[in-house]
N, C-alpha and C. Protein backbone atom coordinates (compact mmCIF):
# COMPACT_ATOMS: atom_id res chain seq x y z
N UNK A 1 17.26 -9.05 11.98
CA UNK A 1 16.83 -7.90 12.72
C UNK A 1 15.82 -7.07 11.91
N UNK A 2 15.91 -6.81 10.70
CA UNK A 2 15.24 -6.28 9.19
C UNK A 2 13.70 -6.74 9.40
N UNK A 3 13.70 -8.31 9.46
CA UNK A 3 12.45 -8.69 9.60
C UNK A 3 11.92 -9.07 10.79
N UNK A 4 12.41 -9.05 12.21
CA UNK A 4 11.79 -8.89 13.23
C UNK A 4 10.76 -7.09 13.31
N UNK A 5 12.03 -6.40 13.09
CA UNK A 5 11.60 -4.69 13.24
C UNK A 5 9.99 -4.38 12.13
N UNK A 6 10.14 -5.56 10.98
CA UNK A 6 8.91 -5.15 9.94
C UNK A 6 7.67 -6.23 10.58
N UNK A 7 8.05 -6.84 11.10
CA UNK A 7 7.13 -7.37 11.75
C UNK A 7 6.39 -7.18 12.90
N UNK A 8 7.28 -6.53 13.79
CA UNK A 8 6.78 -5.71 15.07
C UNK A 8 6.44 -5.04 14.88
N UNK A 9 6.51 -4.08 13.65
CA UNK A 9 5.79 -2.75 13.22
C UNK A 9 4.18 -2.91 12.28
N UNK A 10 4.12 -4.48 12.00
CA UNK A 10 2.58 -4.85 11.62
C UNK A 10 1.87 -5.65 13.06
N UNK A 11 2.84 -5.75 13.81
CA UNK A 11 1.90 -6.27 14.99
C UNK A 11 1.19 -4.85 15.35
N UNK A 12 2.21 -3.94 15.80
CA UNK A 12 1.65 -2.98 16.65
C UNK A 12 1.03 -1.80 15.59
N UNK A 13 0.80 -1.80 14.26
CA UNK A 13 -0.31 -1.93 13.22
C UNK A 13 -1.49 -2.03 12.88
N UNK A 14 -1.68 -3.53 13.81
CA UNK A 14 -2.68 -4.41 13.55
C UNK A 14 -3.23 -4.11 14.95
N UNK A 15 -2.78 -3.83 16.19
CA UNK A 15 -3.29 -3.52 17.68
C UNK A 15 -3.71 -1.94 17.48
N UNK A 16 -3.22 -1.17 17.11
CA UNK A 16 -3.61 0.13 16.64
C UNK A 16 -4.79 0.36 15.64
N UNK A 17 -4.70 -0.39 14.44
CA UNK A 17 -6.30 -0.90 14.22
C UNK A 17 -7.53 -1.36 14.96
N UNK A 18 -7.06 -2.59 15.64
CA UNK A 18 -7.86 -3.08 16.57
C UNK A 18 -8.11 -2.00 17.63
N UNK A 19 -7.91 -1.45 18.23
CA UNK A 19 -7.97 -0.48 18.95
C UNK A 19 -9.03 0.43 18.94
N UNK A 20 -8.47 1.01 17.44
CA UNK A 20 -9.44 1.80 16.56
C UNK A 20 -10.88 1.49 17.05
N UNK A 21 -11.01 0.58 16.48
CA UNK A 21 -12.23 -0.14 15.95
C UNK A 21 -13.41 -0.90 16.86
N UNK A 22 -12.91 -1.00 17.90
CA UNK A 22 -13.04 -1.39 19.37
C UNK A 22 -13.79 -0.18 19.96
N UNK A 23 -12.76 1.11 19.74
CA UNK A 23 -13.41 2.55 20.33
C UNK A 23 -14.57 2.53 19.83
N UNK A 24 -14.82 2.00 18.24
CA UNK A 24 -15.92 2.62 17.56
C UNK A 24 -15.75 3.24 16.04
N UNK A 25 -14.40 3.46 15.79
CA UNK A 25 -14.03 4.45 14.61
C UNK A 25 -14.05 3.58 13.62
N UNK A 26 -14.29 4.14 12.60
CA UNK A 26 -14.31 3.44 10.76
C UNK A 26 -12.88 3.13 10.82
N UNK A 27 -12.37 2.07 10.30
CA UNK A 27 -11.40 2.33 9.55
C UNK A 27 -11.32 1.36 8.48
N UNK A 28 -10.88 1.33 6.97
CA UNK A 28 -11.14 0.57 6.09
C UNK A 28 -9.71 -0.85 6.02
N UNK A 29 -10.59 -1.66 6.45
CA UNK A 29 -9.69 -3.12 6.52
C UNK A 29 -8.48 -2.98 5.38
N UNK A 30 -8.74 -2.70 4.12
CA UNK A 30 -7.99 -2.86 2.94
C UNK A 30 -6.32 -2.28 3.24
N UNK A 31 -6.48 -0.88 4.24
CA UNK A 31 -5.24 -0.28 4.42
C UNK A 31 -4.49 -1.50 5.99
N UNK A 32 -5.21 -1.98 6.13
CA UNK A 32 -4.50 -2.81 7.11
C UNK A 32 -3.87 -3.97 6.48
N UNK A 33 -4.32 -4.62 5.63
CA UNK A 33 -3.93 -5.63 5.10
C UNK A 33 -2.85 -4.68 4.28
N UNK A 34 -3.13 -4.21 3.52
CA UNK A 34 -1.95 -3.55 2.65
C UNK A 34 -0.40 -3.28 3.62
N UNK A 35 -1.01 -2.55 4.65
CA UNK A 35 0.79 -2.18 5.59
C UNK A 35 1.46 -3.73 6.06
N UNK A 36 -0.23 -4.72 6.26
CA UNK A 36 0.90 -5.74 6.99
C UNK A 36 1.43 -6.95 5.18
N UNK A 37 0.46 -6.60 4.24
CA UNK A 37 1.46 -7.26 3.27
C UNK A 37 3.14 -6.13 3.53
N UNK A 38 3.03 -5.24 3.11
CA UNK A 38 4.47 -4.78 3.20
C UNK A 38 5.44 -5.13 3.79
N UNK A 39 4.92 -5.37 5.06
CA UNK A 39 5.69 -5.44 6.40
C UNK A 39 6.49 -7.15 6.03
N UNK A 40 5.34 -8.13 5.94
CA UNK A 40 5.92 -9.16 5.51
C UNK A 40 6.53 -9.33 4.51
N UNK A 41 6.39 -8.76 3.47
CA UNK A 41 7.08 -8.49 2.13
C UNK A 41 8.62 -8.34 2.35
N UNK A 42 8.96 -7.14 3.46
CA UNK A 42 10.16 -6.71 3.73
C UNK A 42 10.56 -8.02 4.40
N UNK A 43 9.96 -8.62 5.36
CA UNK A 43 10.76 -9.78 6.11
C UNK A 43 10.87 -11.08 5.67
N UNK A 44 10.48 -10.83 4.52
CA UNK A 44 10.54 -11.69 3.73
C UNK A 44 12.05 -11.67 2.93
N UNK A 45 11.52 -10.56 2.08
CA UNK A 45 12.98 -9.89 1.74
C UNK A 45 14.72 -10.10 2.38
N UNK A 46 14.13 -10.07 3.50
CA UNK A 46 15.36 -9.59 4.63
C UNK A 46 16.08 -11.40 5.03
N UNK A 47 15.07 -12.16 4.87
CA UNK A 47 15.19 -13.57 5.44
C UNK A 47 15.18 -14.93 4.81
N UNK A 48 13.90 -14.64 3.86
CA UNK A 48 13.35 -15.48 3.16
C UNK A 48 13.83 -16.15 1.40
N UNK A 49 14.21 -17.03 1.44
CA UNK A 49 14.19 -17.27 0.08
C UNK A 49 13.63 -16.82 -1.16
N UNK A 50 14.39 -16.17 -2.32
CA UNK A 50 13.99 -15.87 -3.51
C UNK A 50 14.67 -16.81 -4.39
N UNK A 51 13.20 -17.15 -5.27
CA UNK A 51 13.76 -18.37 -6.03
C UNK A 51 14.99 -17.52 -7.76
N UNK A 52 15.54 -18.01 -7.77
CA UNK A 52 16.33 -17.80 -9.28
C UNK A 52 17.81 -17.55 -8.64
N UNK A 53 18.70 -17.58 -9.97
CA UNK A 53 20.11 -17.04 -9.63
C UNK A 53 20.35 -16.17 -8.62
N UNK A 54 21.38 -16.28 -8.17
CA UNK A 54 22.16 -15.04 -7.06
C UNK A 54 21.77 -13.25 -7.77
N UNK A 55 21.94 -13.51 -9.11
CA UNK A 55 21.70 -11.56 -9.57
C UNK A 55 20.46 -11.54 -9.53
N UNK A 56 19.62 -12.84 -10.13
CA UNK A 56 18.15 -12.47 -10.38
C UNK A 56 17.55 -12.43 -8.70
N UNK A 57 17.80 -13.29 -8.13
CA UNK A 57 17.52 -13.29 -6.70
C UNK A 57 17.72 -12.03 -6.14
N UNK A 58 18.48 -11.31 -6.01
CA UNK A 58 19.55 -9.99 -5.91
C UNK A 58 18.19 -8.89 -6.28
N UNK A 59 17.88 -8.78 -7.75
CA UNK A 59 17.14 -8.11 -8.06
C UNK A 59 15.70 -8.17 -7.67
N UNK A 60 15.41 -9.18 -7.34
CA UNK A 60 14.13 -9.34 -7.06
C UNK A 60 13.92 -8.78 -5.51
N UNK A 61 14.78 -8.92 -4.74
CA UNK A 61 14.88 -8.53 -3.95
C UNK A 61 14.77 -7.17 -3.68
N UNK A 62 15.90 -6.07 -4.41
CA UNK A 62 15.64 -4.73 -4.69
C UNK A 62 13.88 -4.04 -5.35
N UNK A 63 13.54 -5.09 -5.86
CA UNK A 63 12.37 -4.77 -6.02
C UNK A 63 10.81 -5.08 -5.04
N UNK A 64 11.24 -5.97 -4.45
CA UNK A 64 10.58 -5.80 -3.39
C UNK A 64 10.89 -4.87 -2.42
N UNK A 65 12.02 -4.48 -1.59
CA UNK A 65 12.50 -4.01 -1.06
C UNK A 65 12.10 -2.44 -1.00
N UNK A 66 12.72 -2.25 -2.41
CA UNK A 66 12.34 -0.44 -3.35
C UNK A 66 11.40 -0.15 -3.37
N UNK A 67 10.33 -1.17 -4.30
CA UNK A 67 9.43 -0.79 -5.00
C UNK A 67 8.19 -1.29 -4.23
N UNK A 68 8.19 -2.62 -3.98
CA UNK A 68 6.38 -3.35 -3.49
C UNK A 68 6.13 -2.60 -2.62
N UNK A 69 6.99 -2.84 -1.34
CA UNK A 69 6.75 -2.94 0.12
C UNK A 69 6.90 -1.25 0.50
N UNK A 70 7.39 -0.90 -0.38
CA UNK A 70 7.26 0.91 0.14
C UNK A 70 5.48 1.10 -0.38
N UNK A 71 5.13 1.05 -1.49
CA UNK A 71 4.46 0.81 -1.99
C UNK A 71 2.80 0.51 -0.83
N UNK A 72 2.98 -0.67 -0.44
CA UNK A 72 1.55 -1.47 0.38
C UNK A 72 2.04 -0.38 1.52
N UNK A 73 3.00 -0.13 2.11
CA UNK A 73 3.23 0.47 3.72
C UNK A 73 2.69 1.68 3.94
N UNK A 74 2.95 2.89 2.45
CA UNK A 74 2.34 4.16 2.44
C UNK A 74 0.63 3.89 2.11
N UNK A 75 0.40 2.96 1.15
CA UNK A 75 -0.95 2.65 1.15
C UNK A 75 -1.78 2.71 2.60
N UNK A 76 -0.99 1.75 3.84
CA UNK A 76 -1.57 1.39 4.77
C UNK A 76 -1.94 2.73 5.71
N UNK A 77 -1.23 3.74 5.62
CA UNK A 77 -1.87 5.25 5.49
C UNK A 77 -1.31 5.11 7.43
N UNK A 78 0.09 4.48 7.85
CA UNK A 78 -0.05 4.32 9.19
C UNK A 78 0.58 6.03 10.17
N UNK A 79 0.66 6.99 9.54
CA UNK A 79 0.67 8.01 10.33
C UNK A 79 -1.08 8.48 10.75
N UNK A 80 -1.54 8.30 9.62
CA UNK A 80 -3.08 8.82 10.07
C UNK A 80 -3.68 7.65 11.34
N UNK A 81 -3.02 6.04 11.08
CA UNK A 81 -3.68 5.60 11.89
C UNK A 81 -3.46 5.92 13.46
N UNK A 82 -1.97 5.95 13.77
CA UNK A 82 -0.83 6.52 14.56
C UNK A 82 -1.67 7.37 15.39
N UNK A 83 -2.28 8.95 14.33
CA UNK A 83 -2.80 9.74 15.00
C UNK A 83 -4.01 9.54 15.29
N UNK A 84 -4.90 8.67 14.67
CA UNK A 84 -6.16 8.80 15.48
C UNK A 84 -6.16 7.49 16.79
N UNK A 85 -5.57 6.65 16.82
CA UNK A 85 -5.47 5.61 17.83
C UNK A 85 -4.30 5.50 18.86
N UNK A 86 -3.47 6.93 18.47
CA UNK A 86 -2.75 7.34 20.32
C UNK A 86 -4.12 8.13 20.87
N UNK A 87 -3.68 8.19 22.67
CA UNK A 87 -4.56 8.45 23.36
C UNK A 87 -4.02 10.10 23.43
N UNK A 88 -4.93 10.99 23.59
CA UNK A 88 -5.04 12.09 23.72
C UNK A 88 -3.09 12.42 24.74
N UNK A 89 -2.57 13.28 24.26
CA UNK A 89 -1.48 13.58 24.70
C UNK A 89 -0.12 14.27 24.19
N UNK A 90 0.77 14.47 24.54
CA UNK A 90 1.84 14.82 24.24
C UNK A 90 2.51 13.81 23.23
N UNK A 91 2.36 12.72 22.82
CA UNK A 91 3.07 12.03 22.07
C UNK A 91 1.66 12.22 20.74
N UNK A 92 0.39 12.23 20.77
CA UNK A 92 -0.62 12.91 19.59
C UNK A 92 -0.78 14.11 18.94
N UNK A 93 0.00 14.88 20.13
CA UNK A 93 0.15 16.58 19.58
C UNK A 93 1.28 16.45 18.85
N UNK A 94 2.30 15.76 19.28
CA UNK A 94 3.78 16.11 19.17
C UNK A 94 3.72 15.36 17.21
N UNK A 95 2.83 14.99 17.34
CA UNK A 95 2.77 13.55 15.75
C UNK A 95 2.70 14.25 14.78
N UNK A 96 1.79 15.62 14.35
CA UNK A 96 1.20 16.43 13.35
C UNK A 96 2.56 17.72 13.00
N UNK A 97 2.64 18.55 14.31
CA UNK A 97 3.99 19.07 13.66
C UNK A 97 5.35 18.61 13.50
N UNK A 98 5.71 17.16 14.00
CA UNK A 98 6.91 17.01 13.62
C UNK A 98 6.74 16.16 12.08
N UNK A 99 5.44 16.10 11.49
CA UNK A 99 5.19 15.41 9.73
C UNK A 99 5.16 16.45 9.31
N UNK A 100 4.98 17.63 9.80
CA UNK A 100 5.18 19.15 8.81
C UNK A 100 5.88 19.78 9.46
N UNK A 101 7.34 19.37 9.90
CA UNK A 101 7.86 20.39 10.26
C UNK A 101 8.76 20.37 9.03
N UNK A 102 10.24 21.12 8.91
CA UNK A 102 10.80 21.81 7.74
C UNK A 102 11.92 20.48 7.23
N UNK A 103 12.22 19.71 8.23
CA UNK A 103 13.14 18.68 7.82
C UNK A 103 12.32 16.99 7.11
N UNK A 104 11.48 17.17 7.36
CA UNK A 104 10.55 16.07 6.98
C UNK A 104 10.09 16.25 5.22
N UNK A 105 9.70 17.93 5.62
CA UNK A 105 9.33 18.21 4.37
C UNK A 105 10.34 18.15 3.23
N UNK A 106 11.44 18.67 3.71
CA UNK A 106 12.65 18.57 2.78
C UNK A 106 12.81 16.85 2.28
N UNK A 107 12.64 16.02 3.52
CA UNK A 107 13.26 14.37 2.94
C UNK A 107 12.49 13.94 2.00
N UNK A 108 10.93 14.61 1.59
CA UNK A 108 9.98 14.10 1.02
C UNK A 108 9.32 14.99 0.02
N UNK A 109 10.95 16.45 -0.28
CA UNK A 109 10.52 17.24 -1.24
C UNK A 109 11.21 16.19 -2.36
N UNK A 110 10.26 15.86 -3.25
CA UNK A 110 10.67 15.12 -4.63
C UNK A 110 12.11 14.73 -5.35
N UNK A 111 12.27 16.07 -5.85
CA UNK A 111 14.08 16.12 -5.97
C UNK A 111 14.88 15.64 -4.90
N UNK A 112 14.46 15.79 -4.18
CA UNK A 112 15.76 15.28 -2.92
C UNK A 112 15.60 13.41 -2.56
N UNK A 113 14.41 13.35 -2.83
CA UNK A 113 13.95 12.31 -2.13
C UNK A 113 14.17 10.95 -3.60
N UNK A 114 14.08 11.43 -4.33
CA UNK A 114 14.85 10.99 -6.03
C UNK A 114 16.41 10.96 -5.69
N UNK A 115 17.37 11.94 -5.43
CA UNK A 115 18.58 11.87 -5.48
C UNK A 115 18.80 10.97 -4.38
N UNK A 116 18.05 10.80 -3.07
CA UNK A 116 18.72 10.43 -2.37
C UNK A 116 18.31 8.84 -2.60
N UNK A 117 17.55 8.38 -3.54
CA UNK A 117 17.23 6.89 -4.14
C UNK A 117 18.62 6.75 -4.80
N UNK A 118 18.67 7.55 -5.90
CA UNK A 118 19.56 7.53 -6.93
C UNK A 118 20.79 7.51 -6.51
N UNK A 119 21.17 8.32 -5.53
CA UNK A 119 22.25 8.46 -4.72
C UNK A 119 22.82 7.30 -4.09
N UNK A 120 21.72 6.66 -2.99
CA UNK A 120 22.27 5.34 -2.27
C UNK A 120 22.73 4.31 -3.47
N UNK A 121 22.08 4.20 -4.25
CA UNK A 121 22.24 3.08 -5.44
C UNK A 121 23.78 3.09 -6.11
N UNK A 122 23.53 4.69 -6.69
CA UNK A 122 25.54 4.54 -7.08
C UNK A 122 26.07 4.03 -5.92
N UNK A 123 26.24 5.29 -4.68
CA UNK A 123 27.44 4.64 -3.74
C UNK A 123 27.46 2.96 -4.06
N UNK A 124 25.90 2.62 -3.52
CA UNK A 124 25.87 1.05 -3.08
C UNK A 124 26.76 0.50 -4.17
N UNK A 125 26.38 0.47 -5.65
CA UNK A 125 27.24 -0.25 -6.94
C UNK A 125 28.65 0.40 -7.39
N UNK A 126 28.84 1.79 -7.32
CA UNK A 126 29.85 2.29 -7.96
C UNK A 126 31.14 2.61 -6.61
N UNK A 127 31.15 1.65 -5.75
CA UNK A 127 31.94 2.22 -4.58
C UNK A 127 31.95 0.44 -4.53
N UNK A 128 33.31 0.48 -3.77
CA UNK A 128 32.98 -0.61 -3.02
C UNK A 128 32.49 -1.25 -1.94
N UNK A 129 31.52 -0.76 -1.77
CA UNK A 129 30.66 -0.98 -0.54
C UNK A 129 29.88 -2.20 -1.06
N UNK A 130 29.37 -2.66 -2.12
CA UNK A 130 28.69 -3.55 -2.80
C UNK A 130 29.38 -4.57 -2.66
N UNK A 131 30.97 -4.76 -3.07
CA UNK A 131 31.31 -6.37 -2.54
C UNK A 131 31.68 -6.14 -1.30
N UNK A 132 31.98 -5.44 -0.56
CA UNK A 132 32.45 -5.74 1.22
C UNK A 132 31.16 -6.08 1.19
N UNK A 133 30.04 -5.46 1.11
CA UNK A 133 28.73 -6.13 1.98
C UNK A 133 28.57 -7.44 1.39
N UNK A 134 28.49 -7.49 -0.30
CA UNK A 134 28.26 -9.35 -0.52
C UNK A 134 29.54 -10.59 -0.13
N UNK A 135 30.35 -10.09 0.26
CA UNK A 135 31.13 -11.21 0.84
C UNK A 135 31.05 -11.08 2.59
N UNK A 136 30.11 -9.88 3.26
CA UNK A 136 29.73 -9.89 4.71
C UNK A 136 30.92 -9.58 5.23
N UNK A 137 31.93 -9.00 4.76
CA UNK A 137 33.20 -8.19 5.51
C UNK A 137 33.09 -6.89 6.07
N UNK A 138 32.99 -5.85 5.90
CA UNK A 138 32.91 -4.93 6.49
C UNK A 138 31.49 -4.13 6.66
N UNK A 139 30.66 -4.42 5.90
CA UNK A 139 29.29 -4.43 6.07
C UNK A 139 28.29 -5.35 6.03
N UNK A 140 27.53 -5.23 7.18
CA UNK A 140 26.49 -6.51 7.02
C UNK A 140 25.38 -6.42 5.98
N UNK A 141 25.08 -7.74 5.35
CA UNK A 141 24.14 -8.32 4.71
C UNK A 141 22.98 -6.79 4.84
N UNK A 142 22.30 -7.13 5.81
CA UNK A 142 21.16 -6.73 5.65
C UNK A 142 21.10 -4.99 5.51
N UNK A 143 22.29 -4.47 5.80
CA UNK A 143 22.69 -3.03 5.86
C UNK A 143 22.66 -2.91 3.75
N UNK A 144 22.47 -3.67 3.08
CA UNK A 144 22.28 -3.50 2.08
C UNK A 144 21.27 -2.85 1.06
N UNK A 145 19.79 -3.15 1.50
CA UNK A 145 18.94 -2.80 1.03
C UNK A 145 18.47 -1.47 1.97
N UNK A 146 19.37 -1.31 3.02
CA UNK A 146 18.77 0.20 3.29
C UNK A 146 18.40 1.31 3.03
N UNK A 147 19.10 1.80 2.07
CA UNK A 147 18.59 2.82 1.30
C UNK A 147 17.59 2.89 0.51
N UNK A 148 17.09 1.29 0.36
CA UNK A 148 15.84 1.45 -0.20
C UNK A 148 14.82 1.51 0.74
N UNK A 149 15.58 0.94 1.71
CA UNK A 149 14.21 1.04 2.98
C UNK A 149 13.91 1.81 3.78
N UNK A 150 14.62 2.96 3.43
CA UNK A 150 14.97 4.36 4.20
C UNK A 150 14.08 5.20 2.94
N UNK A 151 14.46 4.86 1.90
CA UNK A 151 14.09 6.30 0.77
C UNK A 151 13.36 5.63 0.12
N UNK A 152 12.71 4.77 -0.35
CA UNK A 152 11.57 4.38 -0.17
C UNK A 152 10.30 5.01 -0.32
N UNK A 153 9.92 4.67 0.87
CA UNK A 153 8.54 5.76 1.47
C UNK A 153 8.55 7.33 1.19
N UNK A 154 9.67 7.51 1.52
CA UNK A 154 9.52 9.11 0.90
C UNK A 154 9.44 9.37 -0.74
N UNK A 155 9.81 8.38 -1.22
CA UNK A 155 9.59 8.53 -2.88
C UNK A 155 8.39 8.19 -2.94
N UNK A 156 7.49 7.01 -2.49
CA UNK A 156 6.10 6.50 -2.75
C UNK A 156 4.75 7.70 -2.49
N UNK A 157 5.58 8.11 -1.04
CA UNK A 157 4.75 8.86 -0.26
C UNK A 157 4.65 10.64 -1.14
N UNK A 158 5.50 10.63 -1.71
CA UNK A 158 5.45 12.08 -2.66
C UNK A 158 4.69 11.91 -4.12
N UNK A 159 4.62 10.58 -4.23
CA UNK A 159 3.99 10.15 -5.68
C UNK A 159 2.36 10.51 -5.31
N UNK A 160 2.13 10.22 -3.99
CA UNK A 160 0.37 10.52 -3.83
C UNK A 160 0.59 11.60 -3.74
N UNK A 161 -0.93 12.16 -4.37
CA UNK A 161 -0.97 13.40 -4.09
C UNK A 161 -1.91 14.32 -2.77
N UNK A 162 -2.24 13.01 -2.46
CA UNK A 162 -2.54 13.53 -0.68
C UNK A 162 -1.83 12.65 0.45
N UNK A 163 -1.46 13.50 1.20
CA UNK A 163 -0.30 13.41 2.13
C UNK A 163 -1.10 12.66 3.11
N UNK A 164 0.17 11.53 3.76
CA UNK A 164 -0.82 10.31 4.99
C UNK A 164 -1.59 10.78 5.98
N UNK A 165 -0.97 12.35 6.03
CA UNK A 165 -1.74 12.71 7.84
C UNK A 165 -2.87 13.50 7.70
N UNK A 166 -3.29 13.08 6.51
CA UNK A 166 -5.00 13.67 6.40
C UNK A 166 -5.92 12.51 7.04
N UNK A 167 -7.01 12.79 6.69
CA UNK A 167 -7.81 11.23 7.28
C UNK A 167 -8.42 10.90 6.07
């Protein structure tokens, strides 16, 4: 499901580019390729074979997961694209104040957006939530790397120092 959802989200990515560009508007190829490496990165992640041991496999994974694919996705800059390639409307107005409204800002004020990395990670290892999910008993597989794929972007996205919904 992990890598259908990251994949549907570089299709309709890549049509939102196209779109773009069709109208007439610049947009620089490099951030397209960058969101849809991510995108595959994650469904990759989510599906795909990593070569080495079960921990090293494990880890490599968290690092794609954490680190690459948050990484290429904020690169791909897809709120700015979002806003210039919806059509004039209530879902284009509605795009700008709900990225600055007060709860957004909070998920992606630094400190918080650090604890709440740091945070998922203990629970995930220092609880037992780590073997119910690796033996697939009470939590599924892929409900694993969520917290990186949730907190993530808000850690990457606070490291730039200009925010996606500029142009």
């Amino acid at each position: 499901m992990a890598a259908s959802a990251a994949l549907l989200a570089a299709i309709a990515h890549l049509l939102a580019a196209v779109r773009l560009r069709h109208r007439g508007d610049a947009r620089p190829w490099p951030r397209d390729m960058s969101f849809t490496a991510g995108a595959v990165l994650l469904a990759w992640a989510a599906v795909g074979g990593v070569p080495g041991r079960p921990f090293t496999a494990h880890m490599v994974r968290h690092l794609m997961v954490g680190m690459a694919a948050p990484l290429l996705l904020v690169i791909g800059r897809p709120l700015t694209l979002a806003r210039r390639a919806l059509a004039p409307g209530r879902a284009r107005r509605g795009l700008l104040p709900l990225t600055h409204s007060r709860p957004v800002g909070l998920l992606v004020f630094p400190p918080l957006a650090g604890l709440l990395d740091a945070g998922g990670l203990w629970l995930l290892y220092r609880t037992q939530l780590f073997p119910e999910s690796a033996h697939g008993r009470k939590v599924s597989v892929p409900a694993r790397p969520t917290t990186s794929r949730l907190v993530g972007p808000l850690v990457v996205r606070r490291r730039r120092r200009r925010p996606d919904t500029r142009r």
